[in-house]
Protein backbone atom coordinates (compact mmCIF):
# COMPACT_ATOMS: atom_id res chain seq x y z
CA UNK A 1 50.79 0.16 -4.96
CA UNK A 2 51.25 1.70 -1.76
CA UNK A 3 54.28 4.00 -1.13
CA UNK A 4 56.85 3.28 1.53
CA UNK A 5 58.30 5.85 3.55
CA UNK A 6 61.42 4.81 5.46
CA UNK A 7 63.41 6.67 8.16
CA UNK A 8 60.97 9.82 8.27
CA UNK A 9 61.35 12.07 11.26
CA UNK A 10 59.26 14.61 11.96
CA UNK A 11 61.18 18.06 12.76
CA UNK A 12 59.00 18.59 15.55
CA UNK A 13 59.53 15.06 16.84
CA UNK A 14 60.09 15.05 20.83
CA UNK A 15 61.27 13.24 23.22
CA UNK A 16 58.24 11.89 25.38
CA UNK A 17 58.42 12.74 29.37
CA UNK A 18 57.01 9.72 32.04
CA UNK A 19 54.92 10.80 34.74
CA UNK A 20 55.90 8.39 37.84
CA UNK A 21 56.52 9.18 41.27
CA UNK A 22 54.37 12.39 41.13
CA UNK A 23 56.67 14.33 38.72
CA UNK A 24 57.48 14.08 35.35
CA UNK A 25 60.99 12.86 34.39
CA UNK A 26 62.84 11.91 30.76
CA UNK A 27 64.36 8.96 30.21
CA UNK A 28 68.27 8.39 30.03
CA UNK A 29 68.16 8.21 26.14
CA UNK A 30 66.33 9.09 23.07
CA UNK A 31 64.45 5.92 23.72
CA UNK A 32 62.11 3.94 21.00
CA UNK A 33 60.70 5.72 17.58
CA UNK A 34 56.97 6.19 17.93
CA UNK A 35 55.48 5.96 14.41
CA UNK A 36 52.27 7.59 12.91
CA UNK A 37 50.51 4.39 11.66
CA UNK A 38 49.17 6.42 8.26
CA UNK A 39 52.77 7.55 6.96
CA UNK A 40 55.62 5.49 8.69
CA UNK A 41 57.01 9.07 10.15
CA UNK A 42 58.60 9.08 13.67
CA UNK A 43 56.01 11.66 15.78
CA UNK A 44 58.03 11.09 19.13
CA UNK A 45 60.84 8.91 21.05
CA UNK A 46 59.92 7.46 24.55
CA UNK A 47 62.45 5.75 26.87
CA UNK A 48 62.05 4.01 30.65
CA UNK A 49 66.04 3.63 30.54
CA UNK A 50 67.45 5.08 33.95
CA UNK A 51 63.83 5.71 35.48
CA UNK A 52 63.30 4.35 39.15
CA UNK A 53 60.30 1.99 38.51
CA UNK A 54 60.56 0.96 41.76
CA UNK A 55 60.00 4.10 43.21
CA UNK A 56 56.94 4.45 40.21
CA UNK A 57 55.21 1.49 41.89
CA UNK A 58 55.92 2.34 45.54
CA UNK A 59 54.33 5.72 44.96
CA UNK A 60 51.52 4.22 42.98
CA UNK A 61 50.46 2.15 45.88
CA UNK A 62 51.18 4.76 48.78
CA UNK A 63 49.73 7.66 47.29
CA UNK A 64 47.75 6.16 44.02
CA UNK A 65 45.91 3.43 45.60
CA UNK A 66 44.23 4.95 48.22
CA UNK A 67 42.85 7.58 46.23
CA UNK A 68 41.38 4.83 43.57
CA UNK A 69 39.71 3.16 46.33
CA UNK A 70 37.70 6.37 47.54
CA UNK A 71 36.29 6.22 44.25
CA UNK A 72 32.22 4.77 43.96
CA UNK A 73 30.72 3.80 40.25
């Protein structure tokens, strides 16, 4: 029988950073519990509360989508 592990959290556990806009920027709170699949422990949080993803997406076609298209396979 396979053992259950509830409510682990890692003690190195962080709090995960976005990337959007051209900077990196933490969410508003602790966010969602990212779990390692093999042991049910909590690795990291990650949050998108209080981020501008309006902004995200206006920079992503500005800057982002201009640079993709330079691109050749």
């Amino acid at each position: 029988m396979a053992n259950i592990v509830e409510d682990q959290v890692a003690s190195d556990a962080k709090v995960l950073q976005s990337y959007l806009g051209g900077k990196w920027q933490p969410g508003k709170e602790q966010g969602t519990a990212l779990v390692n699949p093999v042991d049910g422990s909590v690795v990291a949080y990650a949050s998108s509360e209080g981020l501008d993803l309006g902004a995200a997406l206006e920079h992503a076609r500005d800057v982002g989508s201009p640079e993709l298209r330079k691109l050749t396979y």
